[in-house]
N, C-alpha and C. Protein backbone atom coordinates (compact mmCIF):
# COMPACT_ATOMS: atom_id res chain seq x y z
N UNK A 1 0.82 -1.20 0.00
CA UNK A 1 0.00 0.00 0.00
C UNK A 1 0.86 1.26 0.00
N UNK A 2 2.01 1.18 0.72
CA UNK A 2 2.83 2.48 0.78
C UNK A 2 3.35 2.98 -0.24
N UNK A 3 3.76 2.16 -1.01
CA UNK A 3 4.60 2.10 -2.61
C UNK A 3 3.52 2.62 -3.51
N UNK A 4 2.39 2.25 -2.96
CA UNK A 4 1.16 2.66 -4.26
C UNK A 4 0.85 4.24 -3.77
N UNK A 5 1.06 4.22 -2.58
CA UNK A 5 0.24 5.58 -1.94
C UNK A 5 1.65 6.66 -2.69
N UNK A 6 2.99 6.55 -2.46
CA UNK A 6 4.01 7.29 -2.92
C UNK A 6 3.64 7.75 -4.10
N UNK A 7 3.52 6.29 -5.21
CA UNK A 7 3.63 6.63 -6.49
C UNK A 7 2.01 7.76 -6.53
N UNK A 8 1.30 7.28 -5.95
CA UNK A 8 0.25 8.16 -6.68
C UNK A 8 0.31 9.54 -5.78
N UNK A 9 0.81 9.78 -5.32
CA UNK A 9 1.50 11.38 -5.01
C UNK A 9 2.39 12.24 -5.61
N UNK A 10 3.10 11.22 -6.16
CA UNK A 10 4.27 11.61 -7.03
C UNK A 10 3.78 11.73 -8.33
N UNK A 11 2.46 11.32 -8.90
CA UNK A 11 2.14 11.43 -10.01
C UNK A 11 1.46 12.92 -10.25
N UNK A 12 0.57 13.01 -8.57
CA UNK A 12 -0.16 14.10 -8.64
C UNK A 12 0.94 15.14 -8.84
N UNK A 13 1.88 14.77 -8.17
CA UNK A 13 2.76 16.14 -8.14
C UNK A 13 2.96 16.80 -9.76
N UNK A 14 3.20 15.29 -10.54
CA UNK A 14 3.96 15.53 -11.91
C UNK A 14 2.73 16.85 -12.64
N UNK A 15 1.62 16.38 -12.13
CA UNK A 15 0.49 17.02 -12.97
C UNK A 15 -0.09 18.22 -12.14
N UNK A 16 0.25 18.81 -11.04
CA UNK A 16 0.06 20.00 -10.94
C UNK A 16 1.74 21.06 -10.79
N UNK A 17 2.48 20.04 -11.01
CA UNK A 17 3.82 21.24 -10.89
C UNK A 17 3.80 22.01 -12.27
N UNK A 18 3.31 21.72 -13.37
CA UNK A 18 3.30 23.00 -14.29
C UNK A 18 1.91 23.99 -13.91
N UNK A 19 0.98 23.49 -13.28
CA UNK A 19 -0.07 24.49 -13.01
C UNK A 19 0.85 25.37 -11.73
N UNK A 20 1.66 25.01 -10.80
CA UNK A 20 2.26 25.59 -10.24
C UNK A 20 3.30 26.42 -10.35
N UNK A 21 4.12 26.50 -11.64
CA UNK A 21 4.71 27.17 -12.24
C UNK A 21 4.26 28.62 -13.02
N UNK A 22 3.12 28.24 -13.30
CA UNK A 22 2.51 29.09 -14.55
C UNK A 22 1.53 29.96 -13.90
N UNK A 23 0.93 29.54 -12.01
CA UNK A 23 0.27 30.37 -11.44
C UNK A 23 1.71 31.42 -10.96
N UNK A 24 2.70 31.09 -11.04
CA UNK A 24 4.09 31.70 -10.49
C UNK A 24 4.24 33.24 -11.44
N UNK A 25 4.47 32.58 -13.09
CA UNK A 25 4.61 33.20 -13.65
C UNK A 25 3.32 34.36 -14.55
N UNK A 26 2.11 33.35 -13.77
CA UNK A 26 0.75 34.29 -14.12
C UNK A 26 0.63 35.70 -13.84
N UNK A 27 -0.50 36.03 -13.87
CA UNK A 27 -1.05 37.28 -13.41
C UNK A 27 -0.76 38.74 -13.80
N UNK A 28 -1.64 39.98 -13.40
CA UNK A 28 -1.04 40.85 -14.75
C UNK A 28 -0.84 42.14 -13.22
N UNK A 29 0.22 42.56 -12.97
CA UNK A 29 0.61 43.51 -11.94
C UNK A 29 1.35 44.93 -12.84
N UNK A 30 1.27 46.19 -12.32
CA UNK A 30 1.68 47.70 -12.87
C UNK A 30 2.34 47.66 -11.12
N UNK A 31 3.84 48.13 -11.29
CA UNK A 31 3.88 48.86 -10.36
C UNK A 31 4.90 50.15 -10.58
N UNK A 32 4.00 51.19 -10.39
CA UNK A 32 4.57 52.48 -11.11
C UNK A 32 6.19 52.43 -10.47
N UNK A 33 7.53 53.09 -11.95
CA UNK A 33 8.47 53.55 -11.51
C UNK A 33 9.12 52.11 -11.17
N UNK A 34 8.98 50.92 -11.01
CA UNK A 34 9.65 49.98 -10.97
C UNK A 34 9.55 48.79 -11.95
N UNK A 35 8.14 49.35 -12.54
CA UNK A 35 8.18 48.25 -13.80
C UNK A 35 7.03 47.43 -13.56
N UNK A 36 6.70 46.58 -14.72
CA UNK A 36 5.46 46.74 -15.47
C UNK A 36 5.48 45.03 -15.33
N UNK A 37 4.92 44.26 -14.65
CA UNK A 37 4.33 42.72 -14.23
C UNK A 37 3.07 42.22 -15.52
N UNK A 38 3.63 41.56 -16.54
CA UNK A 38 2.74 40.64 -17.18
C UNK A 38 3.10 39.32 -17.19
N UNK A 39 2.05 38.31 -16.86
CA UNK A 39 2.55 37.24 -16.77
C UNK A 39 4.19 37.18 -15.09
N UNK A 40 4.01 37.91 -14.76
CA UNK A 40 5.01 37.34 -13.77
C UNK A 40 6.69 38.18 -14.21
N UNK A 41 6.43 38.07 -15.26
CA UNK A 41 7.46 38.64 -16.71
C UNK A 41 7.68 39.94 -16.26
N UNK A 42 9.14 40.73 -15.88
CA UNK A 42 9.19 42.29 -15.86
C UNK A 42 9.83 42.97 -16.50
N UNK A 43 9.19 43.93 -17.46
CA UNK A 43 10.23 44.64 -18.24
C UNK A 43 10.32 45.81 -17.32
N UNK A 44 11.41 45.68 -17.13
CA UNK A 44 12.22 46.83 -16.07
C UNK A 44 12.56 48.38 -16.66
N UNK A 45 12.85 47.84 -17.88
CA UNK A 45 13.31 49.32 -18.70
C UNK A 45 13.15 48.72 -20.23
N UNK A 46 13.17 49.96 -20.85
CA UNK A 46 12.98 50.01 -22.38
C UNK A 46 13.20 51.18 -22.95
N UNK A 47 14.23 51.22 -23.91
CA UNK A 47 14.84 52.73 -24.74
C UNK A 47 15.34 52.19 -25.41
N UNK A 48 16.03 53.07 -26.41
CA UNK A 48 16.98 53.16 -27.90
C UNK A 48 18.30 53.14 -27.41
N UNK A 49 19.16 52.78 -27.95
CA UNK A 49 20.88 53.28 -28.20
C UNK A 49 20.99 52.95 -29.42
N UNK A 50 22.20 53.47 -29.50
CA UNK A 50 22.84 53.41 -31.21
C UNK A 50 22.26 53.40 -32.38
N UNK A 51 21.73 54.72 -32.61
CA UNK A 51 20.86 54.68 -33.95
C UNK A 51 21.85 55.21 -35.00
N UNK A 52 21.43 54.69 -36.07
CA UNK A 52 22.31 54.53 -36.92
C UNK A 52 21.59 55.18 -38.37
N UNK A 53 21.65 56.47 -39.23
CA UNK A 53 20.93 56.28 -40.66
C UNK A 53 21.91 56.11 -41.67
N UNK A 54 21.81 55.00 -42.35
CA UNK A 54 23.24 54.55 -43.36
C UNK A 54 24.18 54.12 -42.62
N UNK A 55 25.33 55.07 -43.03
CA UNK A 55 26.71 54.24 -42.39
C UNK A 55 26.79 55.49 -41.04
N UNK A 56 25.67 56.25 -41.16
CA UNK A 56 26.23 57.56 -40.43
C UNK A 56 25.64 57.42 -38.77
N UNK A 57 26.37 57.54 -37.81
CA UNK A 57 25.29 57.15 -36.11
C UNK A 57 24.80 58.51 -36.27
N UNK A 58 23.76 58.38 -35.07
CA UNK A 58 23.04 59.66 -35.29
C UNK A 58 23.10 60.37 -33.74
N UNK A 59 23.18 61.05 -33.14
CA UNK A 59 22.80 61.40 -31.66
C UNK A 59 21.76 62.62 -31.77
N UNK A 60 22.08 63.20 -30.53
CA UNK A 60 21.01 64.06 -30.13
C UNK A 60 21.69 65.61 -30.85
N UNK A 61 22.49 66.01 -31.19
CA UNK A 61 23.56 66.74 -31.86
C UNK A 61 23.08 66.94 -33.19
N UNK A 62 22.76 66.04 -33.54
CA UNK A 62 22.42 65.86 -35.40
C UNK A 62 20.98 65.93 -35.42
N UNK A 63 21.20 67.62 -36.46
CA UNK A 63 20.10 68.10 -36.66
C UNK A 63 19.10 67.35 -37.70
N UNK A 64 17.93 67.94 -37.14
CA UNK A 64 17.16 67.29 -38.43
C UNK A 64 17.27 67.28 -39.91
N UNK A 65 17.66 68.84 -40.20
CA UNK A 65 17.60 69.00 -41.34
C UNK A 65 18.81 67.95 -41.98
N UNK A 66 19.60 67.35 -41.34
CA UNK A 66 21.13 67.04 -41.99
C UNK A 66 20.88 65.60 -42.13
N UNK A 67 19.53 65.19 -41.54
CA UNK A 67 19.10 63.67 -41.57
C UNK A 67 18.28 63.86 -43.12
N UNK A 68 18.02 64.72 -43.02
CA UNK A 68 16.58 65.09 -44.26
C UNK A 68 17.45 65.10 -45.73
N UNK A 69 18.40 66.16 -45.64
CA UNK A 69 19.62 65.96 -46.90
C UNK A 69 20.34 64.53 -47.36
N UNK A 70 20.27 63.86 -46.07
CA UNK A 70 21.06 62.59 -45.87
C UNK A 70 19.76 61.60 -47.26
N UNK A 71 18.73 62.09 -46.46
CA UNK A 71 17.31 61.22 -46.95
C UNK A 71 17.27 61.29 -48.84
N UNK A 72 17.21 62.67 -48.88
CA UNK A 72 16.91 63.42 -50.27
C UNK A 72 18.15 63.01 -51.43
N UNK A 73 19.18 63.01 -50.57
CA UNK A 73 20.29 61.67 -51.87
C UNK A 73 20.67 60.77 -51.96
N UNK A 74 20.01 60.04 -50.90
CA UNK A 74 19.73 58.87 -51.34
C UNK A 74 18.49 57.77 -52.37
N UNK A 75 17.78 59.04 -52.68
CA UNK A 75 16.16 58.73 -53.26
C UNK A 75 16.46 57.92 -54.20
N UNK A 76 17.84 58.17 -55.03
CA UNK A 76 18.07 57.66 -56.05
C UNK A 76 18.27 56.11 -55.90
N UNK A 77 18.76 56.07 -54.71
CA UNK A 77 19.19 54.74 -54.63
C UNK A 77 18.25 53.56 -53.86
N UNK A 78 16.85 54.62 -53.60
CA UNK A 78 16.01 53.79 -53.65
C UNK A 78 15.79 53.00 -51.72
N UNK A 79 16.75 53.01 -51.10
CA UNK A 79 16.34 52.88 -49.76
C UNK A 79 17.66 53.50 -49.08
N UNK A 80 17.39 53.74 -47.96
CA UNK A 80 18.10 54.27 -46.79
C UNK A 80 18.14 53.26 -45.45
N UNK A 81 18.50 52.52 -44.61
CA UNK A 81 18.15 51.98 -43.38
C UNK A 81 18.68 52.87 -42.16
N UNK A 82 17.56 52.90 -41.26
CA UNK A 82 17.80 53.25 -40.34
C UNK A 82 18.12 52.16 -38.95
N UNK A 83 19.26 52.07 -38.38
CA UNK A 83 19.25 50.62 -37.71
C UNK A 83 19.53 51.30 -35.91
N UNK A 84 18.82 50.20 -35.11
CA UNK A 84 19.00 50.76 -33.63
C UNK A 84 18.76 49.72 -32.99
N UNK A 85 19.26 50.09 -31.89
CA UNK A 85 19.06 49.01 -30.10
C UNK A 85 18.30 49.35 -29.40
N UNK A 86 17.37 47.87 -29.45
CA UNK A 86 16.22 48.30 -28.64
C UNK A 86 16.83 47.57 -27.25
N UNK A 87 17.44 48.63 -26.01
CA UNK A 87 17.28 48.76 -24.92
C UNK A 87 16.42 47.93 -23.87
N UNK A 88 16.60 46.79 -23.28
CA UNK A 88 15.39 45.97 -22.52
C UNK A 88 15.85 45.50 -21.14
N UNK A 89 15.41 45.47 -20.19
CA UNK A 89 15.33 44.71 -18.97
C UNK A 89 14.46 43.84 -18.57
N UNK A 90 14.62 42.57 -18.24
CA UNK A 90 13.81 41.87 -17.69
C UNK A 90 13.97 41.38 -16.36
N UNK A 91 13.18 41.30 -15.78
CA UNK A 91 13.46 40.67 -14.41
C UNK A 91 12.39 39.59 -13.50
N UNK A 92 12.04 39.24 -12.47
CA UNK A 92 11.22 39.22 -11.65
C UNK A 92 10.92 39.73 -10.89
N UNK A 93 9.81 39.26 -9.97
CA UNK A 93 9.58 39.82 -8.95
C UNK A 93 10.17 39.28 -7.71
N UNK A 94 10.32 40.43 -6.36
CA UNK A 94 11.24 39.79 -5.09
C UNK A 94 9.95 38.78 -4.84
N UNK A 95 11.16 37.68 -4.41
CA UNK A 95 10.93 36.09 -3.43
C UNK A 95 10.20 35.04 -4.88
N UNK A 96 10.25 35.18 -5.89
CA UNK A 96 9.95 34.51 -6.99
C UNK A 96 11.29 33.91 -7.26
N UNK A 97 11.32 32.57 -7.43
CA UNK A 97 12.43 31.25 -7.72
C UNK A 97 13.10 31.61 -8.83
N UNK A 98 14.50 31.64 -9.31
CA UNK A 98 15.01 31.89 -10.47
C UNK A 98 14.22 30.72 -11.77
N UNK A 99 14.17 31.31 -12.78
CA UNK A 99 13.05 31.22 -14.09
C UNK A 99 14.66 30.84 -14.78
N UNK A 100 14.59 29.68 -15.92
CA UNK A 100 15.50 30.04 -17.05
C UNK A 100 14.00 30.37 -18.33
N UNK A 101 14.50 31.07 -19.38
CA UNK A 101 13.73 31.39 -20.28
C UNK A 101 14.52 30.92 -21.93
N UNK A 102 13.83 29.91 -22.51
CA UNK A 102 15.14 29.46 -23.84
C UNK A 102 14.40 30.65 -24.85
N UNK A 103 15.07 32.10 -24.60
CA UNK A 103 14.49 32.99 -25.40
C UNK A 103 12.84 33.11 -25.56
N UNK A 104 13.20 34.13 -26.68
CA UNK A 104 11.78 34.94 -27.13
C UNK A 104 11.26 35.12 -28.24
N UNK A 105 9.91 35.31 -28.87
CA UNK A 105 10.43 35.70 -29.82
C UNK A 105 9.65 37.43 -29.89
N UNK A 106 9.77 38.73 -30.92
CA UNK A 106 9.26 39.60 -30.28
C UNK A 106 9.20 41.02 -31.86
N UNK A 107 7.81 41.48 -31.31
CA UNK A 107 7.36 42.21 -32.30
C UNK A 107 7.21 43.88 -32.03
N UNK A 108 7.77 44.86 -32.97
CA UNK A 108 7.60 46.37 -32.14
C UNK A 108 7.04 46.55 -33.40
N UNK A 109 5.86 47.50 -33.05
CA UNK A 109 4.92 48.45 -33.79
C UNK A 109 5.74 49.85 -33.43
N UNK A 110 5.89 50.86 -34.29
CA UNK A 110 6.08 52.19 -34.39
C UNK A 110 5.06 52.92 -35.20
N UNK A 111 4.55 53.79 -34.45
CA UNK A 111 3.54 54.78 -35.61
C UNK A 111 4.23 55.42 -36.73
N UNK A 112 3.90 54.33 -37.94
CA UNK A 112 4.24 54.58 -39.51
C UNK A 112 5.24 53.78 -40.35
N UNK A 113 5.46 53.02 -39.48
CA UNK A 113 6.78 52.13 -39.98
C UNK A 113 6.18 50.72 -39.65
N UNK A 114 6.56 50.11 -40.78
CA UNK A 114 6.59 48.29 -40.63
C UNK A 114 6.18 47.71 -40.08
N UNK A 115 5.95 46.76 -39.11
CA UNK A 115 6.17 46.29 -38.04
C UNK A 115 7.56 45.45 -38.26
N UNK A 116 8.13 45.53 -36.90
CA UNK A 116 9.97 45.17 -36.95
C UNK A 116 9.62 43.41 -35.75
N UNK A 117 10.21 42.75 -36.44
CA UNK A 117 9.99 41.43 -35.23
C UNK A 117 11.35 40.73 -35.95
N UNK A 118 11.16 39.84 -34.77
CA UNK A 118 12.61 39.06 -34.96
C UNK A 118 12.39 37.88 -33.66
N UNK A 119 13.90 37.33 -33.42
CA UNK A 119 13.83 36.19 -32.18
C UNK A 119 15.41 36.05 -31.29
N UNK A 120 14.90 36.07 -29.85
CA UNK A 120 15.83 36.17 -29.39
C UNK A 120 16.59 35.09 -29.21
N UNK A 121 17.25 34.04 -29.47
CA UNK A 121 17.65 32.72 -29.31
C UNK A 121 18.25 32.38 -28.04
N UNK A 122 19.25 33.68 -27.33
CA UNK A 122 19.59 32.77 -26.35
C UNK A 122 18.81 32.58 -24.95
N UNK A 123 19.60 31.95 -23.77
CA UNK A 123 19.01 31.20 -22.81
C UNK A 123 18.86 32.59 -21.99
N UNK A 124 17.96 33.20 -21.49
CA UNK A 124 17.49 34.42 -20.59
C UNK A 124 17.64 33.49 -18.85
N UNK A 125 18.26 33.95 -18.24
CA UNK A 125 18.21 33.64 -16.68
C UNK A 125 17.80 34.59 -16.38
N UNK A 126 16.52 34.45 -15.42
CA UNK A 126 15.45 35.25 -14.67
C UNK A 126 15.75 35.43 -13.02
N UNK A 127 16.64 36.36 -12.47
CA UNK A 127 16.25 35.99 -11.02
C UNK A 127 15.44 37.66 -10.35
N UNK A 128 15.72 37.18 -9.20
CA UNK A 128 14.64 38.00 -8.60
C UNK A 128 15.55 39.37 -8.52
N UNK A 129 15.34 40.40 -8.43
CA UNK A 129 16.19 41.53 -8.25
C UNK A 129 17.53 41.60 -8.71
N UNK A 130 18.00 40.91 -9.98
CA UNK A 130 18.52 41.30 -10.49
C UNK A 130 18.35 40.80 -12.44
N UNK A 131 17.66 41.92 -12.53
CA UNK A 131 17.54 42.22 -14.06
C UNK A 131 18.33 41.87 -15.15
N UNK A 132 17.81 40.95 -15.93
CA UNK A 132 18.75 40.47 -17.47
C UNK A 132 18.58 42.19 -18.44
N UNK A 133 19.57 42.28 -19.08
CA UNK A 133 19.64 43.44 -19.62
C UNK A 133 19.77 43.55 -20.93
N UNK A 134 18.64 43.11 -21.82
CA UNK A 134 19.33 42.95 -23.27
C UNK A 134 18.95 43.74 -24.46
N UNK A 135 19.67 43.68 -25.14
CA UNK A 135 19.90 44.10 -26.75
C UNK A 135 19.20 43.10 -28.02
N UNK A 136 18.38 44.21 -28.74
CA UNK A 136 17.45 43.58 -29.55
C UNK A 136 17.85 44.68 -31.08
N UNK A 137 18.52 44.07 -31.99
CA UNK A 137 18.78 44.93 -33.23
C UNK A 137 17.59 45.41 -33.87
N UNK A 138 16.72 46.24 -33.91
CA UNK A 138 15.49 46.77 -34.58
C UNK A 138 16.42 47.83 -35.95
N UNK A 139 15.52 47.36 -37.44
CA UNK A 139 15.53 48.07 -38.12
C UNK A 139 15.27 48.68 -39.05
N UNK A 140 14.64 49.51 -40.11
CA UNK A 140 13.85 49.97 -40.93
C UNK A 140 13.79 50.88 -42.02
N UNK A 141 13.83 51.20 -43.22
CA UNK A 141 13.91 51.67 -44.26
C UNK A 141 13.35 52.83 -43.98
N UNK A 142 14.32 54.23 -43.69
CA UNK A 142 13.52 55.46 -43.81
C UNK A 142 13.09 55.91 -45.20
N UNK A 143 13.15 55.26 -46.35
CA UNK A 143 12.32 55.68 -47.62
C UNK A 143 11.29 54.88 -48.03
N UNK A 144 10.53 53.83 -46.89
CA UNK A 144 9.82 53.21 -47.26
C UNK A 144 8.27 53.62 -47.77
N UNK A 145 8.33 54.77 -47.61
CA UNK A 145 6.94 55.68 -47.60
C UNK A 145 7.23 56.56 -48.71
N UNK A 146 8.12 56.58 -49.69
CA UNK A 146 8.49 57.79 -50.60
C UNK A 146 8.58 58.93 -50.14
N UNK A 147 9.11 60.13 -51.32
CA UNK A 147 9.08 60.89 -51.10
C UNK A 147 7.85 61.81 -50.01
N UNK A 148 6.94 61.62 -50.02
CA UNK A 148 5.53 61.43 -49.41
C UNK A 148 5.86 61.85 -47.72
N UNK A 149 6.20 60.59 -47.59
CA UNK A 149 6.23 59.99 -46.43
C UNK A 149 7.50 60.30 -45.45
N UNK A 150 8.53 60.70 -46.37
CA UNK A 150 9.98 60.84 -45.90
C UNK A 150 10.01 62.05 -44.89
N UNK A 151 8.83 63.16 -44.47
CA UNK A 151 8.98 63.98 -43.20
C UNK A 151 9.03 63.07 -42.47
N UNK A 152 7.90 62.49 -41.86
CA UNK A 152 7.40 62.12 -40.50
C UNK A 152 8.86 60.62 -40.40
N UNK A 153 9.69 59.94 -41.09
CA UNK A 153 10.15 58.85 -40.92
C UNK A 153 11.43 59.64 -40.61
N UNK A 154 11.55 60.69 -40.65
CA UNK A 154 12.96 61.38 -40.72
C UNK A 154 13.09 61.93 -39.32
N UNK A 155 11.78 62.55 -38.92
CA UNK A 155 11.52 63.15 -37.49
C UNK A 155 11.28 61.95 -36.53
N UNK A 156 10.73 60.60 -36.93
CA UNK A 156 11.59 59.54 -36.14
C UNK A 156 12.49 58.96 -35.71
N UNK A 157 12.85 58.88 -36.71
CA UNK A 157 14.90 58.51 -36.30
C UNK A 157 15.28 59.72 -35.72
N UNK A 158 14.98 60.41 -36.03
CA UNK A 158 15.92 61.84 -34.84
C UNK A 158 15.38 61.59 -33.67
N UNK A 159 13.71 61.17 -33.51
CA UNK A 159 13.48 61.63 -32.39
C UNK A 159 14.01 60.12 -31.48
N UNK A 160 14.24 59.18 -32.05
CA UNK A 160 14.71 57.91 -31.48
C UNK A 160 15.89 58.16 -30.75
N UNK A 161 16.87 58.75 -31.22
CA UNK A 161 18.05 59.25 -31.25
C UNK A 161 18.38 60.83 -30.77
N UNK A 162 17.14 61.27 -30.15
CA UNK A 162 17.08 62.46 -29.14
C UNK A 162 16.54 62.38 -27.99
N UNK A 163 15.47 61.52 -28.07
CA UNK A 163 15.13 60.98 -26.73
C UNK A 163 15.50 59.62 -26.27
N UNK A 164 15.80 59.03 -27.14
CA UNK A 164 16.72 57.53 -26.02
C UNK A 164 15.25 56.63 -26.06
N UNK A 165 14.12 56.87 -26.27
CA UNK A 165 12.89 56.05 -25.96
C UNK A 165 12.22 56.00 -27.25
N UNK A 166 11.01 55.08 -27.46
CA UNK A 166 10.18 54.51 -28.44
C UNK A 166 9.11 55.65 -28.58
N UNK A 167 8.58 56.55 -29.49
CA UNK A 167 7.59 57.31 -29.66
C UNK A 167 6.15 56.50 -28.93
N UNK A 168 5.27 57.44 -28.59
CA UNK A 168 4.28 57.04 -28.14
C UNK A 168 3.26 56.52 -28.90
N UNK A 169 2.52 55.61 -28.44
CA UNK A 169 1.82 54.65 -29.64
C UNK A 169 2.45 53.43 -30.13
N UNK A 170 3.78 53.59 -29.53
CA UNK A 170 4.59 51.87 -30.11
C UNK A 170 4.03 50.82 -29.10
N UNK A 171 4.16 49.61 -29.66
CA UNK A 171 3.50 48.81 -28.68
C UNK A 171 4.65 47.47 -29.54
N UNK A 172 5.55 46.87 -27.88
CA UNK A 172 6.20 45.71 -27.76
C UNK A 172 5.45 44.50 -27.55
N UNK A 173 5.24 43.21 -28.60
CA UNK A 173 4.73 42.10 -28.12
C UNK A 173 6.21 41.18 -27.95
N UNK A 174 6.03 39.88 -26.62
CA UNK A 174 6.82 39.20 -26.60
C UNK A 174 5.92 38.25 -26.10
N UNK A 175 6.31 37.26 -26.42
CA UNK A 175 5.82 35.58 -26.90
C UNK A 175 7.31 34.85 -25.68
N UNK A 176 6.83 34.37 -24.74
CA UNK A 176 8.10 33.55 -24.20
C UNK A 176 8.38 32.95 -24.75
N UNK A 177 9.41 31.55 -24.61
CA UNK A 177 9.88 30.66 -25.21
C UNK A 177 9.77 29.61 -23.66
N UNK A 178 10.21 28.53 -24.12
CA UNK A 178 10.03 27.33 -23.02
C UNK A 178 10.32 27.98 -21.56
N UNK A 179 9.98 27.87 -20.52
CA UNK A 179 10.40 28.72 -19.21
C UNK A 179 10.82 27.40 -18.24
N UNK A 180 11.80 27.18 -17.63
CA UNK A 180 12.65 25.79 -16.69
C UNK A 180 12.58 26.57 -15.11
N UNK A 181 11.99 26.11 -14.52
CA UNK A 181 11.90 26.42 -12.93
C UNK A 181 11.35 25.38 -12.35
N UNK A 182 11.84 25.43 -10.70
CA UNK A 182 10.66 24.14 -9.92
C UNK A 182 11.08 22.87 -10.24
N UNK A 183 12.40 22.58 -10.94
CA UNK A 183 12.63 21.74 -11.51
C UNK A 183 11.88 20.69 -12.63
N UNK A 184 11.22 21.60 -13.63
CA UNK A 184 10.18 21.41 -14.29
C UNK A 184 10.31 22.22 -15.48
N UNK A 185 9.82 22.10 -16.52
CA UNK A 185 9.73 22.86 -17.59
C UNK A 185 7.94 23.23 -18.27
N UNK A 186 8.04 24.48 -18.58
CA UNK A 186 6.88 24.52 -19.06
C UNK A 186 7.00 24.91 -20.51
N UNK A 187 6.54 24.64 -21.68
CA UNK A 187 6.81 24.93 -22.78
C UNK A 187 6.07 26.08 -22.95
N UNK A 188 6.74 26.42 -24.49
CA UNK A 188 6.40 27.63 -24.53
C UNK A 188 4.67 27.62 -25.35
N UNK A 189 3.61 28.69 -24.81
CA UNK A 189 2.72 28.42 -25.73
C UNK A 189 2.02 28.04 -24.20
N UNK A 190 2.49 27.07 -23.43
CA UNK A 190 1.10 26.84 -22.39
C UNK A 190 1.20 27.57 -21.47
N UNK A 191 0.04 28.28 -21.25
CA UNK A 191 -0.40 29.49 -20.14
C UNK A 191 0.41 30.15 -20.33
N UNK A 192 1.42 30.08 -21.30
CA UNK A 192 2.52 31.93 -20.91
C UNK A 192 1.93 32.65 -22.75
N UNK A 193 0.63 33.13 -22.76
CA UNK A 193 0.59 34.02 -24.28
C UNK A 193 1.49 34.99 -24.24
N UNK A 194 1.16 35.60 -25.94
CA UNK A 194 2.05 36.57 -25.68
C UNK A 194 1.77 38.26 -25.22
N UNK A 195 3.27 38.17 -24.51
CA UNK A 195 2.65 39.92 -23.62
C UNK A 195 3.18 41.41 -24.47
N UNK A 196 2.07 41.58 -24.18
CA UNK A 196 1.98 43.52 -25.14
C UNK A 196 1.73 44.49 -24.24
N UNK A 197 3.07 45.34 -24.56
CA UNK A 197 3.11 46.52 -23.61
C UNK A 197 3.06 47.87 -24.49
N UNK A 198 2.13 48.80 -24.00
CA UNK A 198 1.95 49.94 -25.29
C UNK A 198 2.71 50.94 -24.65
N UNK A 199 3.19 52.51 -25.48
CA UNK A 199 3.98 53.19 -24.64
C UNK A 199 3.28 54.46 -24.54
N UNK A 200 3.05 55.37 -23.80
CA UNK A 200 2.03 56.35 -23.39
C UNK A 200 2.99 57.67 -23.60
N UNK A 201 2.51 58.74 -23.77
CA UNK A 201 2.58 59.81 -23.99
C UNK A 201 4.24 60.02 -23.19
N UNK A 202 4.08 59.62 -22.35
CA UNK A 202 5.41 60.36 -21.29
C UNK A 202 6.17 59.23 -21.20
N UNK A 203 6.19 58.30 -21.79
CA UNK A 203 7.20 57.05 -22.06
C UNK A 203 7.05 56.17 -21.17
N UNK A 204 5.82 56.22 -20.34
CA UNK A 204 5.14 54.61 -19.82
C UNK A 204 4.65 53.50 -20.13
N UNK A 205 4.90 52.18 -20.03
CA UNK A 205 4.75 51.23 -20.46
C UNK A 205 3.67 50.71 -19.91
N UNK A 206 2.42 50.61 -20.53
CA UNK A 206 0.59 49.89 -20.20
C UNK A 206 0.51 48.79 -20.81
N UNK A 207 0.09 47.77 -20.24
CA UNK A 207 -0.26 46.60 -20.85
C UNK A 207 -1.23 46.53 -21.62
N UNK A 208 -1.44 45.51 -22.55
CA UNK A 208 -2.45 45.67 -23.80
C UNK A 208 -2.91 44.37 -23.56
N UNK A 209 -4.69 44.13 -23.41
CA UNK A 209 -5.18 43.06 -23.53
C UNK A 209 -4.74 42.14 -24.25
């Protein structure tokens, strides 16, 4: 009887330790100024570095108009790229068990441009109070809109590259990848959808149904 009573404890265990994982990594928490709880998931921070139009970097120094000339001779040649680092922190929350994460994969909306997605491949280690810090190459054709279109894509990249942050109205989706905790794995796809954070006027990050 004892051997039977073990095993069938040990079975129960097998079949609620991913519901126990995924209530871990559940739930949808805001806590202003320290970062933004979806899914358990914290993006700690989010901004630009290194923007780049052509071969030329761009900072806060470089006027618009000299991005706009940059734009206007290249028409001929039919595209321009504008390339940058999207800036990220992730973390948990305090007294939550270290998480491994086998990557991401992840989509940014900008008002007027593309949508930019890609995948993060490597292994993300999650612990509690202290934040993974990573780099995501985002990038995009400032002549994709023609002549037309080439104000407002021009006053983006500057403004990417003057304020350090994502214009308002961008909205980050990320999709986990398999998540290993509890000595257990949960794949990716069960109970972890993917999380969308929109960015607000003053460069706050709101979650999106």
């Amino acid at each position: 009887m004892m051997p039977r009573l073990v095993f069938a404890r040990f079975r129960r265990w097998r079949l609620l330790a991913p519901l126990c994982l995924s209530a871990l990594l559940a739930g949808c928490l805001a806590l202003p100024q320290t970062g933004l709880f979806a899914f358990r998931l914290a993006v700690t921070s989010l901004g630009v570095e290194e923007v780049r139009v052509g071969p030329y970097a761009v900072d806060a120094r470089l006027d618009t108009s000299d991005i706009m000339s940059l734009a206007l001779s290249s028409l001929g040649a039919g595209s321009l790229p504008v390339q940058a680092t999207l800036a990220m922190g992730l973390g948990l929350p305090v007294g939550m068990p270290p998480v491994e994460m086998s990557g991401f994969r992840w989509r940014l909306d900008m008002p007027g441009v593309d949508p930019v997605s890609g995948n993060y491949e490597q292994v993300v280690t999650l612990t509690s109070g202290d934040d993974a810090n990573l780099r995501l190459p985002v990038a995009f054709d400032l002549l994709a809109g023609g002549r037309e279109g080439l104000g407002p894509m021009v006053e983006l990249a500057s403004q990417l590259a003057r304020q350090g942050e994502l214009p308002a109205g961008s909205e980050l989706a990320i999709t986990p990848g398999d998540l290993r905790g509890l000595g257990m794995t949960l794949p990716a796809g069960l109970l972890t959808p993917t999380i969308r954070l929109g960015v607000g006027e003053d460069g706050s990050l709101i979650p999106r149904g």
